[in-house]
Protein backbone atom coordinates (compact mmCIF):
# COMPACT_ATOMS: atom_id res chain seq x y z
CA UNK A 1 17.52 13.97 13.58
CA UNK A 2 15.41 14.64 10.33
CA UNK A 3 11.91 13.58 10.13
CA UNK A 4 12.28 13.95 6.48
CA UNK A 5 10.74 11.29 4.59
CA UNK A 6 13.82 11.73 2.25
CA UNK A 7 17.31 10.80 3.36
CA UNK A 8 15.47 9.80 6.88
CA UNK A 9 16.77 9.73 10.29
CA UNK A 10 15.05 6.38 11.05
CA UNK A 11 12.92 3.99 9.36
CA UNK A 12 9.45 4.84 8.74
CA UNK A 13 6.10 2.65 9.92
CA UNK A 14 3.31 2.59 7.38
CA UNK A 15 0.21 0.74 6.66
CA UNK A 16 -1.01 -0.54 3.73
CA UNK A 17 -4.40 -2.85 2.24
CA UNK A 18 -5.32 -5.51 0.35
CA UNK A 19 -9.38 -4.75 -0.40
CA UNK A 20 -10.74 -7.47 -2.30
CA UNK A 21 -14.41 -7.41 -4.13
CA UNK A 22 -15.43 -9.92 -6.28
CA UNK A 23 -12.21 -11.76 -7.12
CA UNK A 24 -10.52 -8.30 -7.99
CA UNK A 25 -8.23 -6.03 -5.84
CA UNK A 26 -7.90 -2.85 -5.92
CA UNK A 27 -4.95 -0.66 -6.75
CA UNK A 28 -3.57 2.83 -7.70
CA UNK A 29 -0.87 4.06 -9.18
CA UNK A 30 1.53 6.09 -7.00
CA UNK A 31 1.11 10.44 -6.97
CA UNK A 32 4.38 10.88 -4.57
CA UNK A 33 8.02 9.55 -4.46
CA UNK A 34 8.84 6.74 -4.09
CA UNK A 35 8.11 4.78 -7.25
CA UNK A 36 5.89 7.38 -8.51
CA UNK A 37 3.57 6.10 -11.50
CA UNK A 38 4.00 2.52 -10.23
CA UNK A 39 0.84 0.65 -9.25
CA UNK A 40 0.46 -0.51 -5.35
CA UNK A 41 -1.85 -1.22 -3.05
CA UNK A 42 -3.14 2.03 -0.91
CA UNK A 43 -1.37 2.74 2.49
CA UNK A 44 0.66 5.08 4.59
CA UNK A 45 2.40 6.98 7.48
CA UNK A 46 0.63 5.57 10.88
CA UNK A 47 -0.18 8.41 12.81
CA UNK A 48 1.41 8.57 16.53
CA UNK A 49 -1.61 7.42 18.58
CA UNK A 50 -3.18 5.23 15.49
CA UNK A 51 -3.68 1.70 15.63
CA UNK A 52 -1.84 -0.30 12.76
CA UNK A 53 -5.53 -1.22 11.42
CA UNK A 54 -6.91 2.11 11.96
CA UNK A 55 -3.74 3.70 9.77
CA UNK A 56 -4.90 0.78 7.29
CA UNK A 57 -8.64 1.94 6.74
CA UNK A 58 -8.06 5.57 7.14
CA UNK A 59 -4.91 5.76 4.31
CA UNK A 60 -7.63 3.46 2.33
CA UNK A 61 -10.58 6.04 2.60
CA UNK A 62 -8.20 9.02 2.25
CA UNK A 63 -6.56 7.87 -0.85
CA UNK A 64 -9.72 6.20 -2.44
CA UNK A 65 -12.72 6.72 -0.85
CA UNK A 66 -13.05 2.89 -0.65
CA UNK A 67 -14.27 1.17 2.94
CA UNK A 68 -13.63 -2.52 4.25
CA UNK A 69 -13.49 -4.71 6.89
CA UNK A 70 -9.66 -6.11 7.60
CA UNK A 71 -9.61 -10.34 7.30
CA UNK A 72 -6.38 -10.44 8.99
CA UNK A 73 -2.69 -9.14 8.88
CA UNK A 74 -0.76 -10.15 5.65
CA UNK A 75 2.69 -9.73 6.35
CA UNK A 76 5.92 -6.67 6.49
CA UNK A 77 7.32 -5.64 3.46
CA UNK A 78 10.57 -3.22 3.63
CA UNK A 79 11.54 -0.92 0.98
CA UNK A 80 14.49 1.16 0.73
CA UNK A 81 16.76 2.51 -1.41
CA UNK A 82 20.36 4.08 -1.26
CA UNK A 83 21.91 6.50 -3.14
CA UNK A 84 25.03 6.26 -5.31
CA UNK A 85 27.25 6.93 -2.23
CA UNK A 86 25.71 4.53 -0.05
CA UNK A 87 23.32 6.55 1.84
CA UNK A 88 19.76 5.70 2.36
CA UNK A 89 17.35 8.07 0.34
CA UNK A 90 14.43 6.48 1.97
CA UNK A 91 13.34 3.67 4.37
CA UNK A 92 9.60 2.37 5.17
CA UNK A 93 8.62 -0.62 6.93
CA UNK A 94 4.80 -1.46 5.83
CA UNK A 95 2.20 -3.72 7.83
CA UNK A 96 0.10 -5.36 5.24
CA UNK A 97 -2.98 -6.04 5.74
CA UNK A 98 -6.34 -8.01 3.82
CA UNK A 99 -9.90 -6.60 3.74
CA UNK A 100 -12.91 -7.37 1.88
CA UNK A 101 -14.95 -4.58 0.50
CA UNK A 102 -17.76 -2.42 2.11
CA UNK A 103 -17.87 0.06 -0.21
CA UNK A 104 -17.20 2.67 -2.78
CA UNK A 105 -16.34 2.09 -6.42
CA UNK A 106 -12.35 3.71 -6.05
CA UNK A 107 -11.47 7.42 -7.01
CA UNK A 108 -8.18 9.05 -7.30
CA UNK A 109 -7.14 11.33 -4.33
CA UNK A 110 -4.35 13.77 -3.70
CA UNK A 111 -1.64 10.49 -3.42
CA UNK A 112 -3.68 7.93 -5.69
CA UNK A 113 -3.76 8.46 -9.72
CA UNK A 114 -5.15 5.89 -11.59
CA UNK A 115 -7.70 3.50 -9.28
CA UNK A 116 -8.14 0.03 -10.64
CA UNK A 117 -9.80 -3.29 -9.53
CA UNK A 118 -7.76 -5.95 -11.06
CA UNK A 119 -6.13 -8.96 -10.87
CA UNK A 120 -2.49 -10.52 -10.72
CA UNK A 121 -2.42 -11.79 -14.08
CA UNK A 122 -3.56 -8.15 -15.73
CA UNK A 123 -0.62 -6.85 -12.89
CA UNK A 124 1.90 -8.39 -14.83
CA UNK A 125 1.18 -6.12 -17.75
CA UNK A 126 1.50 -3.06 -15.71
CA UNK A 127 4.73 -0.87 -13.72
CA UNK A 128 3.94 -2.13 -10.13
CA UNK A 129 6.23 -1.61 -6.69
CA UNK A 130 8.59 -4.06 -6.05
CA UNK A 131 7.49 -7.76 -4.34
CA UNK A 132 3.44 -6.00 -5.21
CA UNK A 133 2.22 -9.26 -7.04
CA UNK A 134 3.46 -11.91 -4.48
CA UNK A 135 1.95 -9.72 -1.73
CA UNK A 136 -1.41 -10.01 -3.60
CA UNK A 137 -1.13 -13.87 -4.00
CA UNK A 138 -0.42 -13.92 -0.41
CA UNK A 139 -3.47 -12.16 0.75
CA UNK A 140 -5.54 -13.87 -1.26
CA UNK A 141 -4.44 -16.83 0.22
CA UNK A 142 -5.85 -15.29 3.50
CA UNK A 143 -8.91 -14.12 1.95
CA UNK A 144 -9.18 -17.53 0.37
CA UNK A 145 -9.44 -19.80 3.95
């Protein structure tokens, strides 16, 4: 079995964030495959050992040297994609979750280009992952209660 994250072997677990300062969220634009250039919200591989949230806050301080403090778990999101024979080129499975800001303005890292606090209306104007703006809504919601 291939641990490849590329044609995998088995689906992979990942974490991602909704921060949220002052009516604005913040995103970045994707460095590595898939959807690279796209706008999303920061996340990543959970590490064997890691809690869900921990994966959460560390992918967010890794990729943009941004802290917060998680409201709550948003929701799963899938993506995958298959090739033009059929097979699956890749396969993630992503625990969402919200978090309002601590601190640290947002700077690009190693797997996040452009760093932007924004919100879903301005979205609309830019490449984004798939199901990215109902996510948002969604954890606003949350934040919102």
């Amino acid at each position: 079995m291939t641990t490849s994250r590329l044609y995998p072997a088995y689906p992979f677990l990942s974490a991602s964030i909704a921060v949220f300062r002052a009516g604005k969220v913040l995103v970045a634009s994707r460095t590595q495959p898939p959807y690279v250039g796209a706008y999303s919200l920061p996340g990543g591989l959970v590490e064997v050992g890691e809690r869900m949230e921990e994966a959460a806050l560390r992918e967010l301080w890794e990729e943009v040297q941004v802290k917060a403090r998680i409201i709550g778990f948003n929701q799963h999101i899938q993506t995958y994609a298959r090739d033009k024979d059929g097979r699956v080129s890749h396969h993630f499975v992503i625990a969402n979750y919200v978090a309002e800001w601590l601190e640290g303005e947002g700077t690009p890292g190693p797997e996040a280009g452009d760093v932007l606090w924004t919100d879903e209306a301005a979205l609309a104007n830019l490449t984004v992952t798939p199901g990215l703006i109902p996510l948002i809504g969604r954890a606003r919601l949350m934040l919102n209660k």
